[in-house]
Protein backbone atom coordinates (compact mmCIF):
# COMPACT_ATOMS: atom_id res chain seq x y z
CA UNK A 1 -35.59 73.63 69.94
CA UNK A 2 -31.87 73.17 70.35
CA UNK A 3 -32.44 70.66 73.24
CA UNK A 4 -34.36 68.40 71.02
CA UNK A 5 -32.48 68.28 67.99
CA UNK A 6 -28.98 67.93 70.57
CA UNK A 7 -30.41 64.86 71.53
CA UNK A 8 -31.61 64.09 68.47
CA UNK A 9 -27.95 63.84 67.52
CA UNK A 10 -26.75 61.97 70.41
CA UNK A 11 -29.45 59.28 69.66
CA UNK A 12 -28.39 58.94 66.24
CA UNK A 13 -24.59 58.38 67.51
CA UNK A 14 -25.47 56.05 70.14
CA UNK A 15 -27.52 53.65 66.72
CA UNK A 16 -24.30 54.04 65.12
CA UNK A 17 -21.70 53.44 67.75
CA UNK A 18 -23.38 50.54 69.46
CA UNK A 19 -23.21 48.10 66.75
CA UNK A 20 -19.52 48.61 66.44
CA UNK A 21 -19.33 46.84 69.80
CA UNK A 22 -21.99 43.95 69.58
């Protein structure tokens, strides 16, 4: 349960941090 929602929170920062460099 943990695992999931960990990356669950590192996908959301990736779709939030990659636009900042395109």
């Amino acid at each position: 349960m943990f695992e999931i929602f960990f990356v669950f929170l590192n996908t959301k920062l990736i779709q939030m941090c990659l636009p900042a460099f395109f």
